[in-house]
Structures are given as structure tokens and as C-alpha cells.
PDB file of N, CA and C in Angstrom:
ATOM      1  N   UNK A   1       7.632 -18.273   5.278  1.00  0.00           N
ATOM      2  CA  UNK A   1       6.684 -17.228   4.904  1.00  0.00           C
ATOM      3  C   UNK A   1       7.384 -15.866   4.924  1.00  0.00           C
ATOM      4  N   UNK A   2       7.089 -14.964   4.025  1.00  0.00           N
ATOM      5  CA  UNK A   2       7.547 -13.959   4.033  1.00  0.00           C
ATOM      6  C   UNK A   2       6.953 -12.946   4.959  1.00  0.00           C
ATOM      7  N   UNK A   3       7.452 -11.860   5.959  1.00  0.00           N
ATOM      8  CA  UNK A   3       7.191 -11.079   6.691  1.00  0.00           C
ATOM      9  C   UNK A   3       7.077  -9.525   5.575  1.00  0.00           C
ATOM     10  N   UNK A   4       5.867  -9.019   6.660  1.00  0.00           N
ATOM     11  CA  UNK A   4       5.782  -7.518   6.199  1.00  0.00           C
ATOM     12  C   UNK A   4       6.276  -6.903   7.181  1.00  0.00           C
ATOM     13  N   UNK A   5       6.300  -5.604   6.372  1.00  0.00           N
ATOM     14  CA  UNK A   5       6.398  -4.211   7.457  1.00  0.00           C
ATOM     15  C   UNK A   5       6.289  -2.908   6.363  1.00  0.00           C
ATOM     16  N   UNK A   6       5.593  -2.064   7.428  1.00  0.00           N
ATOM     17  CA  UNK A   6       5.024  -0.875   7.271  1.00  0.00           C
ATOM     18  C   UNK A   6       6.339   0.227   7.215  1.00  0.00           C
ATOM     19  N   UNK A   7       6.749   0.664   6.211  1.00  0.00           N
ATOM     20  CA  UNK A   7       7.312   1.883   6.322  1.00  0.00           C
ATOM     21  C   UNK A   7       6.683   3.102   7.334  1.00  0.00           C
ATOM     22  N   UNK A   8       7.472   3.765   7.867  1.00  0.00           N
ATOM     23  CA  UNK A   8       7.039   5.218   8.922  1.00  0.00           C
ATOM     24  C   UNK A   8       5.849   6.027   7.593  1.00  0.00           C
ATOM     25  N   UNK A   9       6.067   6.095   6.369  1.00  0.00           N
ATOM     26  CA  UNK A   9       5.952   6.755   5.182  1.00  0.00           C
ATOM     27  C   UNK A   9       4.135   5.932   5.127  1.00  0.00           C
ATOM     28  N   UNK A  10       4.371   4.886   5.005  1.00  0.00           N
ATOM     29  CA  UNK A  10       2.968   4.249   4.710  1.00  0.00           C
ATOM     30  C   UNK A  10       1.914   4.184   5.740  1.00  0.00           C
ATOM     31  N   UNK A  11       2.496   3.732   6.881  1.00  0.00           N
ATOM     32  CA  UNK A  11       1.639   4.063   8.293  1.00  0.00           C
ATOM     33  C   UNK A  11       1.286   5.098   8.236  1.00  0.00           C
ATOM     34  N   UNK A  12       2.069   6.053   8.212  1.00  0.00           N
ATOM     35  CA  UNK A  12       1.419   7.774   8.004  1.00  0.00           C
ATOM     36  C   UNK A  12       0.441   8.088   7.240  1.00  0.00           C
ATOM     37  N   UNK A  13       0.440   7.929   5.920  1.00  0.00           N
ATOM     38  CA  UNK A  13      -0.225   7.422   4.867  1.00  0.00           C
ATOM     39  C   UNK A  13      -1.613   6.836   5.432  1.00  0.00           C
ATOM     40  N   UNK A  14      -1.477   5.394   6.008  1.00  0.00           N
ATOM     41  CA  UNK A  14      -3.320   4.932   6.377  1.00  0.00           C
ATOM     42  C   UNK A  14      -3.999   6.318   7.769  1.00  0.00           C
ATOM     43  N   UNK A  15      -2.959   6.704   8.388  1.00  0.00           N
ATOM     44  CA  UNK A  15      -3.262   7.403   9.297  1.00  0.00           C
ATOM     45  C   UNK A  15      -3.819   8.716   8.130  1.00  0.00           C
ATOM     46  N   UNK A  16      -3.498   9.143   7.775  1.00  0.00           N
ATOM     47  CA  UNK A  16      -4.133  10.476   7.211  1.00  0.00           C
ATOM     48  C   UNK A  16      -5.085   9.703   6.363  1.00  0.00           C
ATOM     49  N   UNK A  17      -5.223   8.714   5.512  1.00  0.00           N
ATOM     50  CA  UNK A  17      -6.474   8.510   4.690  1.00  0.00           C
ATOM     51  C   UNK A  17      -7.251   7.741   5.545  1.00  0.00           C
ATOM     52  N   UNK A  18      -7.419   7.644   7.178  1.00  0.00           N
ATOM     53  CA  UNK A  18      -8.710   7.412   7.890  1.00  0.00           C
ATOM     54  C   UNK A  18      -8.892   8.042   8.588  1.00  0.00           C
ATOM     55  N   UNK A  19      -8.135   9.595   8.361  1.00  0.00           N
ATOM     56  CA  UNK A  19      -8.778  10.556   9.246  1.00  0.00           C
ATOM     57  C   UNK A  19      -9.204  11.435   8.412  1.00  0.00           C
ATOM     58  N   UNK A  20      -8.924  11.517   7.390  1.00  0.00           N
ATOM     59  CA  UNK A  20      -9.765  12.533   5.955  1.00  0.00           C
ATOM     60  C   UNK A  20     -11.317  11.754   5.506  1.00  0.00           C
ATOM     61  N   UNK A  21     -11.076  10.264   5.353  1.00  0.00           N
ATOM     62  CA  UNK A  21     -12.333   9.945   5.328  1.00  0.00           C
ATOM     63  C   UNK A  21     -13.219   9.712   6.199  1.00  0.00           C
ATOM     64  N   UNK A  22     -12.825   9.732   7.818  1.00  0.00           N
ATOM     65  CA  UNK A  22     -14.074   9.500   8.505  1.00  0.00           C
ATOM     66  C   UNK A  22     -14.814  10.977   8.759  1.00  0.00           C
ATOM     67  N   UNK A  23     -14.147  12.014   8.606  1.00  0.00           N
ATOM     68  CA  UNK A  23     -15.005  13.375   8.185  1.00  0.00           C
ATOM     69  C   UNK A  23     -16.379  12.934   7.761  1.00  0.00           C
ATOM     70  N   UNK A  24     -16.700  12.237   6.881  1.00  0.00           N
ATOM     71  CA  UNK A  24     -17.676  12.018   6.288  1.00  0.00           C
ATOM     72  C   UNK A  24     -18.332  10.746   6.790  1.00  0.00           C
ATOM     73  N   UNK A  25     -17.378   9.756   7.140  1.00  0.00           N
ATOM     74  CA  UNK A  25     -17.852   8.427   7.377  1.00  0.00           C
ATOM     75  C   UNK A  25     -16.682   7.552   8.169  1.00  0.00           C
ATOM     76  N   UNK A  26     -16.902   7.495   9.416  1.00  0.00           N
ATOM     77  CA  UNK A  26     -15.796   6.875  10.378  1.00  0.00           C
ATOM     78  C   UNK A  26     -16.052   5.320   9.930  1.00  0.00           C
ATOM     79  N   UNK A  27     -17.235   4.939   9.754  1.00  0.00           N
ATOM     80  CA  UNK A  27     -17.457   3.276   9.669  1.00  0.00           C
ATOM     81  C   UNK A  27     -17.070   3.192   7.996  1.00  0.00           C
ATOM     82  N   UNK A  28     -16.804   3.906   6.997  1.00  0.00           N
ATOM     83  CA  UNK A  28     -16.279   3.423   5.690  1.00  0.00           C
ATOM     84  C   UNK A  28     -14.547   3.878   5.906  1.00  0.00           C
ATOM     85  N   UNK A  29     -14.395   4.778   6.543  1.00  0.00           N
ATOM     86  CA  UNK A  29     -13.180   5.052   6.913  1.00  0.00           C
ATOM     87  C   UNK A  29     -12.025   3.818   7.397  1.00  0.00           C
ATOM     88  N   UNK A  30     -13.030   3.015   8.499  1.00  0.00           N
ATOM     89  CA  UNK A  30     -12.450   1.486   8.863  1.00  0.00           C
ATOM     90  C   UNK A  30     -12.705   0.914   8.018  1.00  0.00           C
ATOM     91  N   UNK A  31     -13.212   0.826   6.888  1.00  0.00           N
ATOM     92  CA  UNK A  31     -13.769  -0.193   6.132  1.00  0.00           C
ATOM     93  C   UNK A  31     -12.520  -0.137   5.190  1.00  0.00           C
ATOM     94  N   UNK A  32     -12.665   0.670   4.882  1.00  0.00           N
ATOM     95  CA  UNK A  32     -11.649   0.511   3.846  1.00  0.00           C
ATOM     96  C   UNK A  32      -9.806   0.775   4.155  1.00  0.00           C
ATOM     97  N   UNK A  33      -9.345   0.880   5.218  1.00  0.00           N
ATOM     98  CA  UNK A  33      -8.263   0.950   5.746  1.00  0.00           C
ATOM     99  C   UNK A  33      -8.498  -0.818   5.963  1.00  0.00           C
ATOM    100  N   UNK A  34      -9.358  -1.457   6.663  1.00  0.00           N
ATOM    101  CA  UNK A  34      -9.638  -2.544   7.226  1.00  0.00           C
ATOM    102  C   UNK A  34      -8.931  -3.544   5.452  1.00  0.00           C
ATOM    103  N   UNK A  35      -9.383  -2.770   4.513  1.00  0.00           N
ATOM    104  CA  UNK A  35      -9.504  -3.448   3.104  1.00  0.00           C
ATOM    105  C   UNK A  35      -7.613  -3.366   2.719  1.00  0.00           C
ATOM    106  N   UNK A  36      -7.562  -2.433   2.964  1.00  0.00           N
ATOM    107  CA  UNK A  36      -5.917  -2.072   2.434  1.00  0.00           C
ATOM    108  C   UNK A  36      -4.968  -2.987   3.512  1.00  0.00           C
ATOM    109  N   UNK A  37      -4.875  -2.866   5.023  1.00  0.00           N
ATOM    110  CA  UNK A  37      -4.135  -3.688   5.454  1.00  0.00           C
ATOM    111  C   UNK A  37      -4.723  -4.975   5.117  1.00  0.00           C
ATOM    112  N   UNK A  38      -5.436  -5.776   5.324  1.00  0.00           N
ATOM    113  CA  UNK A  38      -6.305  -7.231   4.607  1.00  0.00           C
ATOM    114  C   UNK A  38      -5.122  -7.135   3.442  1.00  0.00           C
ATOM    115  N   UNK A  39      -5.248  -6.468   2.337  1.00  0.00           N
ATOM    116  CA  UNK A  39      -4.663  -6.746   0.980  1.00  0.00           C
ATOM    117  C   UNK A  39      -2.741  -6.865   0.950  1.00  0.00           C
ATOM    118  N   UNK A  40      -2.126  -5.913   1.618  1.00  0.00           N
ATOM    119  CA  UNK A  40      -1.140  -5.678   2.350  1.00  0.00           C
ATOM    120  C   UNK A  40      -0.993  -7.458   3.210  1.00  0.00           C
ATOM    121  N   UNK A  41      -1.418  -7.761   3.578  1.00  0.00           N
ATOM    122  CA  UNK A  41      -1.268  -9.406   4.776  1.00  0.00           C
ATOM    123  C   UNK A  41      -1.838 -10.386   3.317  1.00  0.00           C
ATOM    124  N   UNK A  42      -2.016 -10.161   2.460  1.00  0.00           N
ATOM    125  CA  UNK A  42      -1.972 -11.196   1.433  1.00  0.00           C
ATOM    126  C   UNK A  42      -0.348 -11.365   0.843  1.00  0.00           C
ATOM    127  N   UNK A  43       0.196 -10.336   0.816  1.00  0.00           N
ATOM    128  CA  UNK A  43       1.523 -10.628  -0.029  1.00  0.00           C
ATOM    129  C   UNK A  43       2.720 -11.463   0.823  1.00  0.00           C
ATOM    130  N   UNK A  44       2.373 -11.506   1.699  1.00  0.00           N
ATOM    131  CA  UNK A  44       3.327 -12.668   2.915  1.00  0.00           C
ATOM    132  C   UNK A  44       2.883 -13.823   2.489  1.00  0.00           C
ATOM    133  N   UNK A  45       1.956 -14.340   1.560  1.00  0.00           N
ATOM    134  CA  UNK A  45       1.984 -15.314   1.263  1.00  0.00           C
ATOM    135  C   UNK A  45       2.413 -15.310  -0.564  1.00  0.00           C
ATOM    136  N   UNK A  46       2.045 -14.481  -1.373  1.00  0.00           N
ATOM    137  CA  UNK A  46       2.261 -14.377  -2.744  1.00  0.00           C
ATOM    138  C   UNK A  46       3.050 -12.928  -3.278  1.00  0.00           C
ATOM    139  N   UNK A  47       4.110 -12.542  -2.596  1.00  0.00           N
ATOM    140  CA  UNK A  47       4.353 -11.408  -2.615  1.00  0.00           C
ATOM    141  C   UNK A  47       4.915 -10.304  -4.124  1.00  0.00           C
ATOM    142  N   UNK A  48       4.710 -11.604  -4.978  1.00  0.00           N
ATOM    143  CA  UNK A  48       4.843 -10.829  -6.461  1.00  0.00           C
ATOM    144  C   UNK A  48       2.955 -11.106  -6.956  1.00  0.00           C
ATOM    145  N   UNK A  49       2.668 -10.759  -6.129  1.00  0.00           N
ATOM    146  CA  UNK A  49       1.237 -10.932  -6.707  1.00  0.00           C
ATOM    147  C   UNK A  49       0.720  -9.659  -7.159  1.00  0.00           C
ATOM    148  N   UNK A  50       1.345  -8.509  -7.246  1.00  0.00           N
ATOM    149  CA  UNK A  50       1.042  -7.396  -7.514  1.00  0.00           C
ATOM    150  C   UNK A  50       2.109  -6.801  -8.845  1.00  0.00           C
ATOM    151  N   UNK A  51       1.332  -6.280  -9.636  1.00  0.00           N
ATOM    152  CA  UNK A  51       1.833  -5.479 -10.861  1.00  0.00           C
ATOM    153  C   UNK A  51       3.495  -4.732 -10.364  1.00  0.00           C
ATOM    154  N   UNK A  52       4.294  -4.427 -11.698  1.00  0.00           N
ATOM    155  CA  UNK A  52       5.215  -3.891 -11.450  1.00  0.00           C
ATOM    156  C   UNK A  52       4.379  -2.290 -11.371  1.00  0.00           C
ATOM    157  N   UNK A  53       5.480  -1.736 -10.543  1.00  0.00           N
ATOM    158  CA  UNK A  53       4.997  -0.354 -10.843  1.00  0.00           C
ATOM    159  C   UNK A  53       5.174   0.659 -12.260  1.00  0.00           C
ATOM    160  N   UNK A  54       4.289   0.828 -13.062  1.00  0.00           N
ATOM    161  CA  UNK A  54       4.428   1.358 -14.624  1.00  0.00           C
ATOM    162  C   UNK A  54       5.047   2.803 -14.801  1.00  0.00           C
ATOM    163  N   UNK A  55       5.175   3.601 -13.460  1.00  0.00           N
ATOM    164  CA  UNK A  55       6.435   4.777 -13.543  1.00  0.00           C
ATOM    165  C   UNK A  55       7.734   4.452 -13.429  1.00  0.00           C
ATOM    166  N   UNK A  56       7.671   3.021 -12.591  1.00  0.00           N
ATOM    167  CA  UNK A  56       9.041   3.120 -12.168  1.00  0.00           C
ATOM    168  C   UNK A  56       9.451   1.997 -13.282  1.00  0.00           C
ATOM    169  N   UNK A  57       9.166   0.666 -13.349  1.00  0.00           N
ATOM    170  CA  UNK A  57       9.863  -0.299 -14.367  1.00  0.00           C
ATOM    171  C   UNK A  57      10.394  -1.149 -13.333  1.00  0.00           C
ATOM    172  N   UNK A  58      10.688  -1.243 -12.220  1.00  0.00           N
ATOM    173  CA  UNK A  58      11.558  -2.082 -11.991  1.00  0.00           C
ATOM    174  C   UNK A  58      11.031  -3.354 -10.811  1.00  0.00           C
ATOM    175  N   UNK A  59      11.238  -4.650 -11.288  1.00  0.00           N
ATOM    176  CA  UNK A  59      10.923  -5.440 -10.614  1.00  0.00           C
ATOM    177  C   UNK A  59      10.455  -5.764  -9.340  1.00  0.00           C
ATOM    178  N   UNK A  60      11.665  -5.071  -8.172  1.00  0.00           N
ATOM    179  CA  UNK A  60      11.178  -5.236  -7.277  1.00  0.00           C
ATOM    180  C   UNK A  60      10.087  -4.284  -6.789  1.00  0.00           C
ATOM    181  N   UNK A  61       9.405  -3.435  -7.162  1.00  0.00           N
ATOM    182  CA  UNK A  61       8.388  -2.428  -6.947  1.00  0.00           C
ATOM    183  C   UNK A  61       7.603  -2.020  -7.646  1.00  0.00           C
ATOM    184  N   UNK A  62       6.696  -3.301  -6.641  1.00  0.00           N
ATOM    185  CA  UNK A  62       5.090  -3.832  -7.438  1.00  0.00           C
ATOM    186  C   UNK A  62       4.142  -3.231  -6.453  1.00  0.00           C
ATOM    187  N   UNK A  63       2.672  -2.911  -6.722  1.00  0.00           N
ATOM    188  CA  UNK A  63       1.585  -2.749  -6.272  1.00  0.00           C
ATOM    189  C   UNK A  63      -0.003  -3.294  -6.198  1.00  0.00           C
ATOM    190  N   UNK A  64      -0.603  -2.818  -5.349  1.00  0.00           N
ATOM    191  CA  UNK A  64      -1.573  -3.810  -5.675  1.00  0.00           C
ATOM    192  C   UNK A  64      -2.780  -2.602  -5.851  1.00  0.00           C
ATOM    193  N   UNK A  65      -3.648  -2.391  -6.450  1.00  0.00           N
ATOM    194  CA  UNK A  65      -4.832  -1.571  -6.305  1.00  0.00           C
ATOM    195  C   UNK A  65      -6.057  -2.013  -5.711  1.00  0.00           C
ATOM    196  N   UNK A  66      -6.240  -1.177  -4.674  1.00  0.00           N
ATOM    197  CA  UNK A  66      -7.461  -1.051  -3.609  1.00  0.00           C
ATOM    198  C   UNK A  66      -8.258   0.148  -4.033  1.00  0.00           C
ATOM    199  N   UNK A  67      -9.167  -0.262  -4.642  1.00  0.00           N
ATOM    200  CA  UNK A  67      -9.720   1.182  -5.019  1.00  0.00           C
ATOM    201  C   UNK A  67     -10.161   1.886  -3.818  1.00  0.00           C
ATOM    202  N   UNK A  68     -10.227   3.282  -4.255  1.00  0.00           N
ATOM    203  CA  UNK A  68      -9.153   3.824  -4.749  1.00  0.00           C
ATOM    204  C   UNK A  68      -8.261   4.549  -5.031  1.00  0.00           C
ATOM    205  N   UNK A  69      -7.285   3.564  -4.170  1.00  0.00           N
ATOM    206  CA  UNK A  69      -6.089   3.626  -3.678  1.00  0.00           C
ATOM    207  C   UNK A  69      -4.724   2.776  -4.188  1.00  0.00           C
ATOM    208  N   UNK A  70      -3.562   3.199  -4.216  1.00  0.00           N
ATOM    209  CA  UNK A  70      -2.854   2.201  -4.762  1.00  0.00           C
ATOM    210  C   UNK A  70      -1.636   2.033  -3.480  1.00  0.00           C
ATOM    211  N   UNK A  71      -1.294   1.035  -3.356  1.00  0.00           N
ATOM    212  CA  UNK A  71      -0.784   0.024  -2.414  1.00  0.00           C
ATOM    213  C   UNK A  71       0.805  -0.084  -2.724  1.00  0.00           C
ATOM    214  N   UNK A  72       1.834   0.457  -3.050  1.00  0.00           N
ATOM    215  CA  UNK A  72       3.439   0.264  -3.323  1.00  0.00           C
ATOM    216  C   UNK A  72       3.693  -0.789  -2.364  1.00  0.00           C
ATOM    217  N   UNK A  73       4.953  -1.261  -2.762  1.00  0.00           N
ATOM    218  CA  UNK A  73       5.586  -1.965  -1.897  1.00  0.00           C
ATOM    219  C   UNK A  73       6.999  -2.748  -2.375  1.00  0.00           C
ATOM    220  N   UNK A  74       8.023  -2.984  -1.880  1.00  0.00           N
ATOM    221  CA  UNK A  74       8.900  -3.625  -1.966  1.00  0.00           C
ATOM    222  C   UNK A  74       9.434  -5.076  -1.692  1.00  0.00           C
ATOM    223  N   UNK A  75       9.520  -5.783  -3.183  1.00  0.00           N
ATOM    224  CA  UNK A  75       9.769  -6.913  -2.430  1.00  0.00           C
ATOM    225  C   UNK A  75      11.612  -7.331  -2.474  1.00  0.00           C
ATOM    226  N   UNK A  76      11.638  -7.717  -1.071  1.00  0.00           N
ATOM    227  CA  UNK A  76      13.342  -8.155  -0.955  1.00  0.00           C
ATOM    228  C   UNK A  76      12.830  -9.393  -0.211  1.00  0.00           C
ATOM    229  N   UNK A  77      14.454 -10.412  -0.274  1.00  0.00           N
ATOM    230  CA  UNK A  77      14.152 -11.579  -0.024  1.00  0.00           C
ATOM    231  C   UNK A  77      14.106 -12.033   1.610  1.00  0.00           C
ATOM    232  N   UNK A  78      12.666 -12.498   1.543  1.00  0.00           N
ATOM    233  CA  UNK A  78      11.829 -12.916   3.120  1.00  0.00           C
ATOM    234  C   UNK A  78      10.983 -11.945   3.385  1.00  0.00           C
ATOM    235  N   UNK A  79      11.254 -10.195   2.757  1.00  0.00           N
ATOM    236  CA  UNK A  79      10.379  -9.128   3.225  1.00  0.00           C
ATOM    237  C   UNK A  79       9.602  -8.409   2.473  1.00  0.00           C
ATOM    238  N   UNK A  80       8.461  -8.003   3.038  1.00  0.00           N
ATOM    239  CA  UNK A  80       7.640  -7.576   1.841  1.00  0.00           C
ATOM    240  C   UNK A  80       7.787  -6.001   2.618  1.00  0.00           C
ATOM    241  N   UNK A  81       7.923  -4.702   2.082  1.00  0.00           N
ATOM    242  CA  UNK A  81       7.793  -3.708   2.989  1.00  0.00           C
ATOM    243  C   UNK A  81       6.432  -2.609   1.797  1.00  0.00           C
ATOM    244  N   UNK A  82       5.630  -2.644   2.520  1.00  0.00           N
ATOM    245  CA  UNK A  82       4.758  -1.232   1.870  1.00  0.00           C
ATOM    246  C   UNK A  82       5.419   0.131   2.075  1.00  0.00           C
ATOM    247  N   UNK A  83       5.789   0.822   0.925  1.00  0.00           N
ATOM    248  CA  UNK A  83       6.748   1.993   0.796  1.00  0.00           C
ATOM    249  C   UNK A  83       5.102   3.432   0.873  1.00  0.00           C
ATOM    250  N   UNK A  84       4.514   3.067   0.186  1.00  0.00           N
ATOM    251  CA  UNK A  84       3.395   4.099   0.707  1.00  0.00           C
ATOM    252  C   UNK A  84       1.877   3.649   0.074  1.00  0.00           C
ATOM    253  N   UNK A  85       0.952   4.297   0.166  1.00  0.00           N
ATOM    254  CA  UNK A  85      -0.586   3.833  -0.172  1.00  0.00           C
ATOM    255  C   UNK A  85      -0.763   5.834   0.210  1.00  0.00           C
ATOM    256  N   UNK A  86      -1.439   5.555  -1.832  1.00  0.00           N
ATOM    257  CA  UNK A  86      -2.161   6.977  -1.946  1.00  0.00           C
ATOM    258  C   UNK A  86      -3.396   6.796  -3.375  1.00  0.00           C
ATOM    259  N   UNK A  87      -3.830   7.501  -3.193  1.00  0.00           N
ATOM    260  CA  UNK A  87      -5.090   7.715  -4.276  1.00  0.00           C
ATOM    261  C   UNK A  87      -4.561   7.622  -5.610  1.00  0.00           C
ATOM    262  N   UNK A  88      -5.061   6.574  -6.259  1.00  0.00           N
ATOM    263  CA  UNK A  88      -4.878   6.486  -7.695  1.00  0.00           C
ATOM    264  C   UNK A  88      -5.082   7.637  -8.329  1.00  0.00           C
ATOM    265  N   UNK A  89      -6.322   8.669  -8.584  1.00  0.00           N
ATOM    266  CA  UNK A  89      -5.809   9.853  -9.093  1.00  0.00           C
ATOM    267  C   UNK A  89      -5.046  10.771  -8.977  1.00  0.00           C
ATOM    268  N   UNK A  90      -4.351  10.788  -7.664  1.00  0.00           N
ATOM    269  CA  UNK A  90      -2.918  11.380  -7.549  1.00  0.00           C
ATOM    270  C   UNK A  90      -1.674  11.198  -8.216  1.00  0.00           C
ATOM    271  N   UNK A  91      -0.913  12.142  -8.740  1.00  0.00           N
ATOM    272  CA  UNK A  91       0.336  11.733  -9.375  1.00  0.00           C
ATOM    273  C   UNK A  91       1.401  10.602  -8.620  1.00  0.00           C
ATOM    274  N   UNK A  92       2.051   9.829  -9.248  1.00  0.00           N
ATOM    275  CA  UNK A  92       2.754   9.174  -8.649  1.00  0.00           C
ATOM    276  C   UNK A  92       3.814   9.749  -7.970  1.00  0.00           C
ATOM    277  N   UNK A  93       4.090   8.999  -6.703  1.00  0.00           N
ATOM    278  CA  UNK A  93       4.883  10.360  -5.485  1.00  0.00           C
ATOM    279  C   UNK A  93       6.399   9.674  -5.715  1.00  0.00           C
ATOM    280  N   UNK A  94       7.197  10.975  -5.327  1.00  0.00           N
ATOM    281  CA  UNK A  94       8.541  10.340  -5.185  1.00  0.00           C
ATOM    282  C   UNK A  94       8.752   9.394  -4.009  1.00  0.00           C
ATOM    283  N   UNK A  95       9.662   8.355  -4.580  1.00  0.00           N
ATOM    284  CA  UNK A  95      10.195   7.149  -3.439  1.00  0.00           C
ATOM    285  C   UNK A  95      11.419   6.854  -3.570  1.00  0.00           C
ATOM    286  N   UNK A  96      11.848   6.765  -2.590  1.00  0.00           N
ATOM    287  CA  UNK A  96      13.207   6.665  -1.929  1.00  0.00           C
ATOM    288  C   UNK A  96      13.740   5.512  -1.801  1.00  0.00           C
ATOM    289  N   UNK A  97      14.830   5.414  -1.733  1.00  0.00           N
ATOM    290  CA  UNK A  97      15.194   3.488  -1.470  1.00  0.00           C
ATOM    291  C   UNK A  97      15.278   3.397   0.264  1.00  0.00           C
TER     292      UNK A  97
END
């Protein structure tokens, strides 16, 4: 089975989008962080199960959409790593190898 892991970049990432949304709503705030890691622990089992990314082109960096939010991630062999998770209407952010 393939293992995940959280980039410092993406953890940061759920940390600021469940503390911007529980402003308004702490129980949709878990809900939907609850939804993104859930989706994130699917790719240890199917880890090209997510689209290539359409800025970048390149194979290994596919995503999955959680509305809405979009989910990056890297796949190398045995590891799946989430590079970041940000709002689909946001421009696509720079990423680093």
C-alpha cells in the first residue's frame, strides 16, 4: 500500500482553512477538513486517481477536487505526498519540488 504524508505547506494550509471557516461555523469547518483528509487517505489505495494538474502538465502532479477546494499532490513510488490544498477560485499557487 502506498503511504501518505502531509507536506509542512499543506498541513498549514488545512490549519488556516479551519480556522477562517469556523469564524462562521466551527462544526462545517470540521466537516469539511474531516472531507479533505477522508479524500487525501483514499489515494493510498488508488493514488493516480486524481486528474493531472492542467497548469502544470506533468504526470506526477495530480489532484483531486473537494469542493471547494483543490487537493495537489505528488505521486512517487510507494508515496503519495499532498503538496498543498487551496480554494479553487484562487489562482494556482507556486510549487516547489
Amino acid at each position: 500500500m502506498t503511504r501518505l504524508r502531509w507536506s509542512p505547506r499543506s498541513a498549514d494550509d488545512l490549519t488556516s482553512i479551519h480556522a477562517f471557516v469556523s469564524q462562521d461555523s466551527p462544526q462545517y469547518a470540521d466537516l469539511i477538513v474531516r472531507r479533505i483528509v477522508s479524500a487525501a487517505g483514499s489515494l493510498t489505495r488508488f493514488p493516480e486517481s486524481g486528474r493531472i494538474v492542467p497548469e502544470v502538465g506533468e504526470p506526477q502532479l495530480r489532484e483531486l477536487i473537494v469542493r471547494p477546494f483543490r487537493l495537489v499532490y505528488r505521486v512517487k513510488p510507494g508515496l503519495v505526498e499532498v503538496v498543498t490544498v487551496f480554494r479553487s477560485s484562487r489562482q494556482f499557487p507556486e510549487i516547489s519540488e
